[in-house]
C-alpha atoms as a PDB file:
ATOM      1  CA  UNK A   1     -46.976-109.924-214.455  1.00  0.00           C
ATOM      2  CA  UNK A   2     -46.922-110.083-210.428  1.00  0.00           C
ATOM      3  CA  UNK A   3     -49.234-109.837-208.127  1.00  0.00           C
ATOM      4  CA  UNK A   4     -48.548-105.833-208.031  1.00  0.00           C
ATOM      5  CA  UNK A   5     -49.341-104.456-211.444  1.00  0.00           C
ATOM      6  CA  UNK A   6     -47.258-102.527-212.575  1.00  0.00           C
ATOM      7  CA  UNK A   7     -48.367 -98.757-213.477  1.00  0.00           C
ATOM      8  CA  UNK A   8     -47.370 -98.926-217.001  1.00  0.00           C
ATOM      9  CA  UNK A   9     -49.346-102.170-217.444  1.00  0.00           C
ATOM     10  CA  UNK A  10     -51.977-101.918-220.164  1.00  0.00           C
ATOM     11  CA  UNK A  11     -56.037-103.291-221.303  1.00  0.00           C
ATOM     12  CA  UNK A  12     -57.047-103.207-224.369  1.00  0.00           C
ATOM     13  CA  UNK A  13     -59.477 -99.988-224.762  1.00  0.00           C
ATOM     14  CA  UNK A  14     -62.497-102.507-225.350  1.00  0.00           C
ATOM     15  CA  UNK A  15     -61.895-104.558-222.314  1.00  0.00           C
ATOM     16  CA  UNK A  16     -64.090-104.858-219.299  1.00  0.00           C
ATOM     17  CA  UNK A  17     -61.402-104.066-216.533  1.00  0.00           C
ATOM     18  CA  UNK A  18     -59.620-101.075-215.451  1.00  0.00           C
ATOM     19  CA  UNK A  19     -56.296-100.875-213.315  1.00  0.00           C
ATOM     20  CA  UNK A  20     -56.927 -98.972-210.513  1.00  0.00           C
ATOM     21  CA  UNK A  21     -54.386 -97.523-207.519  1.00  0.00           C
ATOM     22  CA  UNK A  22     -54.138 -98.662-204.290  1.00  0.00           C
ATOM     23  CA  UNK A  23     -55.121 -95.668-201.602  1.00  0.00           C
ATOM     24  CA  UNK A  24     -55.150 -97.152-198.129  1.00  0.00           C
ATOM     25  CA  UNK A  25     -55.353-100.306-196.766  1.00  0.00           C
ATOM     26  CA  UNK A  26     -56.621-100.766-193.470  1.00  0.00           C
ATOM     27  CA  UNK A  27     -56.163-104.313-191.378  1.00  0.00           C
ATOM     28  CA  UNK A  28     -59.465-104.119-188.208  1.00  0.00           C
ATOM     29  CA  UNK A  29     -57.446-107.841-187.075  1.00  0.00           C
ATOM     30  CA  UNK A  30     -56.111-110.930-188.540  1.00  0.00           C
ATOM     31  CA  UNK A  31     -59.064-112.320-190.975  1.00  0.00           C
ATOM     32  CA  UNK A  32     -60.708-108.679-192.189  1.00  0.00           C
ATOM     33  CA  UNK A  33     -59.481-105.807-193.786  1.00  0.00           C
ATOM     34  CA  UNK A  34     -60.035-102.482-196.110  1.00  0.00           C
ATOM     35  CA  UNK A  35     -58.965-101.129-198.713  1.00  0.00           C
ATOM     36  CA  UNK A  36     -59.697 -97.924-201.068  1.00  0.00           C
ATOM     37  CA  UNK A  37     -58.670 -97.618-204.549  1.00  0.00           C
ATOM     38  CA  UNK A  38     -58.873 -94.549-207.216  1.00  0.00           C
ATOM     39  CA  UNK A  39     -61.915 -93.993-209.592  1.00  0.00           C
ATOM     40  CA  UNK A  40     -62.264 -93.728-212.948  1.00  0.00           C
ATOM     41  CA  UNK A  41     -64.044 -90.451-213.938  1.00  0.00           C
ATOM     42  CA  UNK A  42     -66.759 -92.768-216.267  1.00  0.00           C
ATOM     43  CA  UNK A  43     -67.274 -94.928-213.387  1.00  0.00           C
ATOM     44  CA  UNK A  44     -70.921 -94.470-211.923  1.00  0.00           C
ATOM     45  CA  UNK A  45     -73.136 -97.038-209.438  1.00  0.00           C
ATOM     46  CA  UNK A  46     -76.246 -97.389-207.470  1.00  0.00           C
ATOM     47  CA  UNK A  47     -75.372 -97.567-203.698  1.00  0.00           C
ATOM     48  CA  UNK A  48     -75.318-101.137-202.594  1.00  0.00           C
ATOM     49  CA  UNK A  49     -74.566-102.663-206.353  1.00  0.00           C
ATOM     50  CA  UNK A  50     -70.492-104.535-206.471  1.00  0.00           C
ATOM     51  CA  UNK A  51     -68.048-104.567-208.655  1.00  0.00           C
ATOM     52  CA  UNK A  52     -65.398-107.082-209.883  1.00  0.00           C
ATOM     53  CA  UNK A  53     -62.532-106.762-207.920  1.00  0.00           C
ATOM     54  CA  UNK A  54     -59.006-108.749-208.947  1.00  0.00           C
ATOM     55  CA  UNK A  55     -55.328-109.316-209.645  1.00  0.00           C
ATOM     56  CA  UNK A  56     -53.481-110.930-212.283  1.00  0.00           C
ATOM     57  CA  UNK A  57     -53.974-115.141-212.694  1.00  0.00           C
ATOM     58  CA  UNK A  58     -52.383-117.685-214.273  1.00  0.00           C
ATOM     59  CA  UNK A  59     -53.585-116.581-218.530  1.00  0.00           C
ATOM     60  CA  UNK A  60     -56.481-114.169-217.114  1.00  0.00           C
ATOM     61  CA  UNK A  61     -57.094-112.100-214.501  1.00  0.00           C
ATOM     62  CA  UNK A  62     -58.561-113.816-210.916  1.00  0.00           C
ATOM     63  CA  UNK A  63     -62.214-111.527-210.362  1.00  0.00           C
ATOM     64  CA  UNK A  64     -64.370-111.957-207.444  1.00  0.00           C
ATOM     65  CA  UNK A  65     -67.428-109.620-206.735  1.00  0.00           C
ATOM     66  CA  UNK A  66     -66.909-106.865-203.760  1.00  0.00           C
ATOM     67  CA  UNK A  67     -69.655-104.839-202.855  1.00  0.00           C
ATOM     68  CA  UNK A  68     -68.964-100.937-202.732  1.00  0.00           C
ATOM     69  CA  UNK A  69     -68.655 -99.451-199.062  1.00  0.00           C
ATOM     70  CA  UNK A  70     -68.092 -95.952-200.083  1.00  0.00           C
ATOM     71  CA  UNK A  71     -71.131 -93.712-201.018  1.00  0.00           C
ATOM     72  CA  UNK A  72     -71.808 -93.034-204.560  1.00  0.00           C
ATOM     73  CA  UNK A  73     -70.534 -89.463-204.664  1.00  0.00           C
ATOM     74  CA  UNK A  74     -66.970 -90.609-203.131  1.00  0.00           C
ATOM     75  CA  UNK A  75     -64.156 -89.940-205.213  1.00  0.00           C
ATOM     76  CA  UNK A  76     -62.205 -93.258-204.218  1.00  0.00           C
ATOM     77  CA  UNK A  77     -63.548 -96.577-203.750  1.00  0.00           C
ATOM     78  CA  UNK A  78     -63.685 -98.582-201.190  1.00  0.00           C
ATOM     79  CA  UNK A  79     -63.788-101.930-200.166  1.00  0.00           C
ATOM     80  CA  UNK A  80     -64.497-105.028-197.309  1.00  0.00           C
ATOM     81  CA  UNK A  81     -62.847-107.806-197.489  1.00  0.00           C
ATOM     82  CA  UNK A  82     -62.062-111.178-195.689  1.00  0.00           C
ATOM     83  CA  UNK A  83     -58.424-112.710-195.576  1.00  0.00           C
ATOM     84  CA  UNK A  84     -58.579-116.181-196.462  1.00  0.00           C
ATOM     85  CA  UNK A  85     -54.903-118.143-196.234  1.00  0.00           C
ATOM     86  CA  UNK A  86     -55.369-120.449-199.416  1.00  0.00           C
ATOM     87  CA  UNK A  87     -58.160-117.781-200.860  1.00  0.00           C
ATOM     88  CA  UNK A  88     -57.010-118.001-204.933  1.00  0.00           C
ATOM     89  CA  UNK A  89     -57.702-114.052-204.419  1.00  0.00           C
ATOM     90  CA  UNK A  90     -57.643-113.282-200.702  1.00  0.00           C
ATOM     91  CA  UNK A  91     -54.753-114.486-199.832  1.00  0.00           C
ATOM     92  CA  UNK A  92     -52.821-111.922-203.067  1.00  0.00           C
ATOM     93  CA  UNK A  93     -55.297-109.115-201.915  1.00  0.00           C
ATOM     94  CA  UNK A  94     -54.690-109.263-198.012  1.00  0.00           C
ATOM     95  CA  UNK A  95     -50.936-108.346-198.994  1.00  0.00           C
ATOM     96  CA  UNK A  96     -51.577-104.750-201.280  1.00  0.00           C
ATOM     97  CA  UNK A  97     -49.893-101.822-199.893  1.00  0.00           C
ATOM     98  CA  UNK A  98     -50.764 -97.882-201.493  1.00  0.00           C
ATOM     99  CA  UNK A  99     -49.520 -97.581-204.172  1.00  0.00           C
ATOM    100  CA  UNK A 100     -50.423-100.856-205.710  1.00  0.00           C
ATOM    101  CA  UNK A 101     -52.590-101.272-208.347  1.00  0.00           C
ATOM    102  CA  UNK A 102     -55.928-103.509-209.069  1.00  0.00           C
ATOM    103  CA  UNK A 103     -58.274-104.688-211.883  1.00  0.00           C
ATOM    104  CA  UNK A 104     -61.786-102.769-211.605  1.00  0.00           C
ATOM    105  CA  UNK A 105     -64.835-103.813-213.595  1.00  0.00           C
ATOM    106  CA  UNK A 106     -66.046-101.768-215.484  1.00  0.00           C
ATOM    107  CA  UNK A 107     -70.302-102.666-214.722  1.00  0.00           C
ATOM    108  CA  UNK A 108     -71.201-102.342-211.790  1.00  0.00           C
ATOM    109  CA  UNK A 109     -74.260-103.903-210.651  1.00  0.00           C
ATOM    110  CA  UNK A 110     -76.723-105.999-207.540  1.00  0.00           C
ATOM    111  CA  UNK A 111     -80.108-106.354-205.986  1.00  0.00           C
ATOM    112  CA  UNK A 112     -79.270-104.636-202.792  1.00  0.00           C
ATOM    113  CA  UNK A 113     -80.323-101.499-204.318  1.00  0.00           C
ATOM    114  CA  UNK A 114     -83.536 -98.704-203.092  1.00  0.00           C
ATOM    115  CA  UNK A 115     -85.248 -99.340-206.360  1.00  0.00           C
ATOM    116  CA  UNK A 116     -86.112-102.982-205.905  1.00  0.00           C
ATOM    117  CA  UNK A 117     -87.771-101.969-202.901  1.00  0.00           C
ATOM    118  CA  UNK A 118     -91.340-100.822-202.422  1.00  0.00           C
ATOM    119  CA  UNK A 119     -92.041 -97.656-200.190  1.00  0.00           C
ATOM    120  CA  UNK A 120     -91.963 -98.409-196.628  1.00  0.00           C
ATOM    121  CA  UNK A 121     -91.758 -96.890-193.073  1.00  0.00           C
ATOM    122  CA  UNK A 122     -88.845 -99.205-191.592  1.00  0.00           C
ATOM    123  CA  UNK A 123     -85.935-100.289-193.788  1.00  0.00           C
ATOM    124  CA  UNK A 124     -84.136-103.315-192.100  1.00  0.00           C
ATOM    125  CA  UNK A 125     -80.348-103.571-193.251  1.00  0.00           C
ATOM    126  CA  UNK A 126     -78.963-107.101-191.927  1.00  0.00           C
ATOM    127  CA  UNK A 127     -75.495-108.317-192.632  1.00  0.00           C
ATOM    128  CA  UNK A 128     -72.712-110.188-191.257  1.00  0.00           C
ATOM    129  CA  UNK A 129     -69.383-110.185-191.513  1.00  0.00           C
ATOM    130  CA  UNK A 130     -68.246-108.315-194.559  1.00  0.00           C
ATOM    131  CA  UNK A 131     -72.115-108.307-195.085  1.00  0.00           C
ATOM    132  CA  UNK A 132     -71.801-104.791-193.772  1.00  0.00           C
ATOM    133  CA  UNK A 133     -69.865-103.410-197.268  1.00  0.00           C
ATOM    134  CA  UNK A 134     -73.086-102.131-199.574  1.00  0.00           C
ATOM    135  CA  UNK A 135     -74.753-100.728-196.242  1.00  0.00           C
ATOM    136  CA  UNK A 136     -71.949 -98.764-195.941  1.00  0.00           C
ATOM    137  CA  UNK A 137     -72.939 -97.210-199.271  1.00  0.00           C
ATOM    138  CA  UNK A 138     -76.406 -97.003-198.643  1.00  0.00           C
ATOM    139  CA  UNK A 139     -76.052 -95.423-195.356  1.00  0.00           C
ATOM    140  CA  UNK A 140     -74.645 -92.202-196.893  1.00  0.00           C
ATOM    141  CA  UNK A 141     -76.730 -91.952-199.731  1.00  0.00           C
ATOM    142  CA  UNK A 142     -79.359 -88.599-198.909  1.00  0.00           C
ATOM    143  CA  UNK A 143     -81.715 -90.325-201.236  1.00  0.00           C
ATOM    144  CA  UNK A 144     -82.564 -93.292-198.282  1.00  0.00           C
ATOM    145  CA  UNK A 145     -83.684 -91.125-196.011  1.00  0.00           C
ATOM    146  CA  UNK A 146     -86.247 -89.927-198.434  1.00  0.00           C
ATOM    147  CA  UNK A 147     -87.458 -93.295-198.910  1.00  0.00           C
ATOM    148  CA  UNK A 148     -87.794 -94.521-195.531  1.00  0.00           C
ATOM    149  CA  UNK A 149     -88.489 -92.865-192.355  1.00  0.00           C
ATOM    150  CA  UNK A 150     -86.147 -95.125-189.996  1.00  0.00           C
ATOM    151  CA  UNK A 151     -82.675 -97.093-190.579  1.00  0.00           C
ATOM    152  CA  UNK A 152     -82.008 -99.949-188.984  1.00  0.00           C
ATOM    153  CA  UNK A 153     -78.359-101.514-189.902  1.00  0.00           C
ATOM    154  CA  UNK A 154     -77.539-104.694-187.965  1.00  0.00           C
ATOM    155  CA  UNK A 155     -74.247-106.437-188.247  1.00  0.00           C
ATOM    156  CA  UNK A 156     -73.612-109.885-186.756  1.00  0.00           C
ATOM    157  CA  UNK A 157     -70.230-110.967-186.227  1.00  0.00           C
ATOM    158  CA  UNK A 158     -68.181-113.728-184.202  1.00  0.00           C
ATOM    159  CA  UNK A 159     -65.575-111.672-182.272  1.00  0.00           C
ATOM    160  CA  UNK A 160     -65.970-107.678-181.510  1.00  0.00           C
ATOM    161  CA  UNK A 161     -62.768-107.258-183.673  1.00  0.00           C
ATOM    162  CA  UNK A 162     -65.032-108.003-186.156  1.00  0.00           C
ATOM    163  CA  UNK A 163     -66.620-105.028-186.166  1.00  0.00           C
ATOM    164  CA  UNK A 164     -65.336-103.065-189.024  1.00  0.00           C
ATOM    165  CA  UNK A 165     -66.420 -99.068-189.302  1.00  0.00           C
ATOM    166  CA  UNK A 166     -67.781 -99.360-185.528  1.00  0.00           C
ATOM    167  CA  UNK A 167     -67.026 -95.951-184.583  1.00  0.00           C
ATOM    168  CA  UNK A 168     -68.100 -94.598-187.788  1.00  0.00           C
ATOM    169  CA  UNK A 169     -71.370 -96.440-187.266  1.00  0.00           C
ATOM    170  CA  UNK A 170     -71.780 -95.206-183.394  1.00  0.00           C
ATOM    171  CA  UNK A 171     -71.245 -92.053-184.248  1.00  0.00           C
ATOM    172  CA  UNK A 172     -74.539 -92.171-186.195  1.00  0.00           C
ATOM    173  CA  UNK A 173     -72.532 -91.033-189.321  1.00  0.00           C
ATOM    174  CA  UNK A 174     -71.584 -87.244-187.265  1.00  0.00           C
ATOM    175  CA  UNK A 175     -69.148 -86.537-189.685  1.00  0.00           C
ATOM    176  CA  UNK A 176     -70.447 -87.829-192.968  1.00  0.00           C
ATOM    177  CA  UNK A 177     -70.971 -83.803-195.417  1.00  0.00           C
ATOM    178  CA  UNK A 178     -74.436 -85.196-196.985  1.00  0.00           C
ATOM    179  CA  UNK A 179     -76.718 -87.136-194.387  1.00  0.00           C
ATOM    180  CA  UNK A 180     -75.008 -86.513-190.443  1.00  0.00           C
ATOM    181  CA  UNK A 181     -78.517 -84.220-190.369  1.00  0.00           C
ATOM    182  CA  UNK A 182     -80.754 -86.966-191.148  1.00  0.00           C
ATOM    183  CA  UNK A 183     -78.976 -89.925-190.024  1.00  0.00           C
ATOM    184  CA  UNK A 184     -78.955 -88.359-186.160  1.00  0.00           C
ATOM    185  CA  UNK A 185     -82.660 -88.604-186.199  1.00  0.00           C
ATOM    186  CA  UNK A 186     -83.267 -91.593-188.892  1.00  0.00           C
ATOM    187  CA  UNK A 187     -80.260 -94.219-188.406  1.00  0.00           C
ATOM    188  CA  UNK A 188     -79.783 -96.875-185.978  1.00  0.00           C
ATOM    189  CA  UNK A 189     -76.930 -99.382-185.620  1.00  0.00           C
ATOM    190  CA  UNK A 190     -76.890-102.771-184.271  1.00  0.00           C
ATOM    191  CA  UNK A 191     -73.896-104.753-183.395  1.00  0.00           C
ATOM    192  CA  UNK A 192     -74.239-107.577-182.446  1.00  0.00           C
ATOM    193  CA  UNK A 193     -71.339-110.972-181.199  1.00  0.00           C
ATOM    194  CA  UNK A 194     -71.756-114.579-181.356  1.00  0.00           C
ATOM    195  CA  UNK A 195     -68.658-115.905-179.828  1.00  0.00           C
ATOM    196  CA  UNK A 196     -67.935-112.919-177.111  1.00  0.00           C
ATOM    197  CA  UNK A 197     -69.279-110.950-174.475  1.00  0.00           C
ATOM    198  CA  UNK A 198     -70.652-108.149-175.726  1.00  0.00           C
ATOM    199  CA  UNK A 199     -74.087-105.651-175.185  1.00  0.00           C
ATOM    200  CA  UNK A 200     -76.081-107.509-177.422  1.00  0.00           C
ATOM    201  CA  UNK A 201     -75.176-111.076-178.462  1.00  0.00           C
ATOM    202  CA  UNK A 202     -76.660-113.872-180.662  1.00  0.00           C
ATOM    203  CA  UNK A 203     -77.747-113.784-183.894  1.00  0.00           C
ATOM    204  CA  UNK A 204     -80.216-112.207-186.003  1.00  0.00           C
ATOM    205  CA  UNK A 205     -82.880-114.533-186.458  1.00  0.00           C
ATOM    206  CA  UNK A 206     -82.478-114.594-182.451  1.00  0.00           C
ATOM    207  CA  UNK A 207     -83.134-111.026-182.209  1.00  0.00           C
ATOM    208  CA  UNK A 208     -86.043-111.050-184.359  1.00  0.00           C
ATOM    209  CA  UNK A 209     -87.076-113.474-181.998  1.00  0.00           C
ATOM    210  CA  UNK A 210     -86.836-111.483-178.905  1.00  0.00           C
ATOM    211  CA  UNK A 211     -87.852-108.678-179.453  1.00  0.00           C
ATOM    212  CA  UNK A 212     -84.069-107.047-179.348  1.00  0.00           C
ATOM    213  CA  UNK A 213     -84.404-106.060-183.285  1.00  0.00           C
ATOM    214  CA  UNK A 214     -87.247-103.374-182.293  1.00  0.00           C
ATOM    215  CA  UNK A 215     -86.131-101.960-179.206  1.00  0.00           C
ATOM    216  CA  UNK A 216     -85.403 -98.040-178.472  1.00  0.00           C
ATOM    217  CA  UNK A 217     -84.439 -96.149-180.232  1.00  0.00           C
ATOM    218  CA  UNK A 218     -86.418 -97.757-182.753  1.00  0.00           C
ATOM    219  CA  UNK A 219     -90.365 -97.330-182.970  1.00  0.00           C
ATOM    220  CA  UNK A 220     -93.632 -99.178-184.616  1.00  0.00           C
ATOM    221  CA  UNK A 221     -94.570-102.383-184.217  1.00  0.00           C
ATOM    222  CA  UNK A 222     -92.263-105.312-182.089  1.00  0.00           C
ATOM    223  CA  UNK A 223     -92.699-107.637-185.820  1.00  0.00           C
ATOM    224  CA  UNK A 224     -91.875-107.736-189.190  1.00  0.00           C
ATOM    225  CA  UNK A 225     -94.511-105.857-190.649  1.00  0.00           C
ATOM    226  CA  UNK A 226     -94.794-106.733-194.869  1.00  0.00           C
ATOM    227  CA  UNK A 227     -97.702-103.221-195.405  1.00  0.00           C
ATOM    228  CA  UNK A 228     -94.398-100.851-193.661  1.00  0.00           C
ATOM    229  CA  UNK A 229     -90.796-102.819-193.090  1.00  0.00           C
ATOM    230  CA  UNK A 230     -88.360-102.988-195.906  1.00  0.00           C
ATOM    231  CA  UNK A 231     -85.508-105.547-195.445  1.00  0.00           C
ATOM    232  CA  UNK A 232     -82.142-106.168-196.940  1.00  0.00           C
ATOM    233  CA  UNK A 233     -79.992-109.313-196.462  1.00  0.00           C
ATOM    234  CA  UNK A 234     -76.076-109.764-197.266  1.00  0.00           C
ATOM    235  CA  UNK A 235     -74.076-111.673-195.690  1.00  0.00           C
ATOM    236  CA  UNK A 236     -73.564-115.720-194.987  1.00  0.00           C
ATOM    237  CA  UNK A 237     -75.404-118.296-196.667  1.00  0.00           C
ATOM    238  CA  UNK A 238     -76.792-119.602-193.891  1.00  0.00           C
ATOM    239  CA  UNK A 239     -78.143-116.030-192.355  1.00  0.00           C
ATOM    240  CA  UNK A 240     -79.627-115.293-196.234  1.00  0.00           C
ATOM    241  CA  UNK A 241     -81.162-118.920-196.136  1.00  0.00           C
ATOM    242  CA  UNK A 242     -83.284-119.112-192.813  1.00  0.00           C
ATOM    243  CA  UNK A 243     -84.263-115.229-192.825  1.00  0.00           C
ATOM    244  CA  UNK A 244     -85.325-115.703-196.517  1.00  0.00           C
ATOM    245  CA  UNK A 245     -87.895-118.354-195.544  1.00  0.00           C
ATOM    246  CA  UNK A 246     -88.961-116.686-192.680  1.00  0.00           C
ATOM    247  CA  UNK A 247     -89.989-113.730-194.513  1.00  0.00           C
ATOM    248  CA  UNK A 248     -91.905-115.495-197.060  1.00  0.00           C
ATOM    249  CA  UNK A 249     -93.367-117.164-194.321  1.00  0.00           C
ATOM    250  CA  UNK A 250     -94.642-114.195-193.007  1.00  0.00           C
ATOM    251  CA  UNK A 251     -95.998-112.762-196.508  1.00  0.00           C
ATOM    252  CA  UNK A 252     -92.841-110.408-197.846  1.00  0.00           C
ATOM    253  CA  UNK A 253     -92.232-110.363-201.209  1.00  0.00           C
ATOM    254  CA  UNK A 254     -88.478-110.802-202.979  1.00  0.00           C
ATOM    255  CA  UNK A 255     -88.036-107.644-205.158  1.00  0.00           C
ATOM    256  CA  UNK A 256     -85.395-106.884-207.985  1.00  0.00           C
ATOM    257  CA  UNK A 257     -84.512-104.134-210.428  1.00  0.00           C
ATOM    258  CA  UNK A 258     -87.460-105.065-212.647  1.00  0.00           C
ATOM    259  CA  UNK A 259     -89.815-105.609-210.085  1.00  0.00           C
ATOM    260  CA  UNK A 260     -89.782-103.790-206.564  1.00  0.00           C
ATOM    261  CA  UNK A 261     -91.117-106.146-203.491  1.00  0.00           C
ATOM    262  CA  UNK A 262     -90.582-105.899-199.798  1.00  0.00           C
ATOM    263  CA  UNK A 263     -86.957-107.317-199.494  1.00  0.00           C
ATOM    264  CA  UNK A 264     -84.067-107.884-201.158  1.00  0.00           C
ATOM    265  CA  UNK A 265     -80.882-110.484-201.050  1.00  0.00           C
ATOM    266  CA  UNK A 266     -77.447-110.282-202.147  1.00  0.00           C
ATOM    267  CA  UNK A 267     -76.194-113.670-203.856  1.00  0.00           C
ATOM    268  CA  UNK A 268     -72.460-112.482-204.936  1.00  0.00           C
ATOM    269  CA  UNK A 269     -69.817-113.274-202.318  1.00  0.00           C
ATOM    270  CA  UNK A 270     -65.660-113.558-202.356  1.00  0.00           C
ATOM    271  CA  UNK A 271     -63.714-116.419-201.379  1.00  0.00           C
END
């Protein structure tokens, strides 16, 4: 089989993958792209949980987890993704056109779900690079604006070509059916560049630092506060590392599924 399934290819009706269709594929510059495939009917997730994503490989299929970027009630779904030369999957996946077709998982899951969190005022979302997927999700889910009374979504990237969904994002979600209402009063967005000018450079343990995290238009405290703030984390290793000590540091709690705290990490990346 080659690296474009063919639409005729088959699973057995027991196994754990599904072969999706290619929708759109969208290249933001040389080392990122997006891409949307179709749905299964059955197919139902949390916003912010991921999915195995893959092609064919030598005797069994190549899967790597992707997190979701489309909102739970989207009838396609959509995905970040990084283009790395010798990737074993990347550097297949960078090259699907519409019309192609792609293993699915089946079960989706992840931590960067609402329901490991406790109720809060704030809810921090910090990512970088393709970090930024499950936000996406959660972004445009009605049911986080319930939860929390202000959105922050932060993403931290090297080069401002980096910054996938920027308009989108800007825009304060205007055109989004379910949330534009809430998001123009609740959500915030953050970009931020490491490696070019920009408005607002460094990274985000820097910003925390300086105060830059809890400027206008956000309000409450210029801190991390564990009794109100709500935090998420997906991105690199190193960003997921030093904030997750820092937290602890300051008293917040890792929560999960069965156990709700005060943040929240995602540990499933694609090479």
């Amino acid at each position: 089989m080659s690296d474009r399934l063919a639409a005729s290819a088959k699973l057995p009706p027991s196994s754990a993958l599904t072969i999706e269709e290619v929708r759109s594929v969208r290249h933001w510059n040389e080392h990122l792209f997006s891409f949307s495939i179709t749905r299964p009917s059955s197919f139902r997730f949390r916003s912010g949980e991921f999915v195995m994503i893959g092609l064919p490989g030598e005797g069994r299929p190549l899967l790597r987890a992707y997190s979701i970027a489309s909102p739970s009630w989207a009838e396609e779904l959509e995905f970040l993704s990084i283009k790395v030369p010798d990737g074993p999957l990347t550097s297949r996946l960078q090259q699907i056109a519409p019309g192609d077709h792609v293993y699915l998982g089946r079960k989706p899951t992840g931590t960067l779900v609402a329901d490991a969190l406790l109720p809060g005022k704030r809810l921090f979302l910090l990512s970088t690079g393709t970090g930024l997927a499950p936000f996406l999700s959660l972004i445009r889910d009605p049911d986080i604006y319930e939860r929390f009374d202000q959105i922050l979504l932060v993403h931290c990237v090297r080069q401002v070509s980096d910054l996938a969904f920027r308009e989108v994002l800007e825009s304060q979600l205007a055109e989004d059916p379910l949330v534009q209402e809430q998001a123009l009063l609740q959500f915030h967005y953050l970009p931020t560049v490491t490696r070019e000018p920009f408005r607002t450079t460094g990274r985000i343990d820097a910003l925390i630092g300086n105060g830059k995290l809890f400027e206008h238009p956000l309000t409450g405290p210029a801190r991390l506060d564990p009794e109100n703030d709500r935090i998420m984390l997906c991105g690199s290793m190193a960003m997921i590392r030093d904030l997750e000590a820092s937290l602890e540091a300051q008293g917040f709690k890792e929560g999960s599924n069965a156990a709700p705290g005060d943040f929240v990490i995602e540990r499933a990346f694609v090479d």
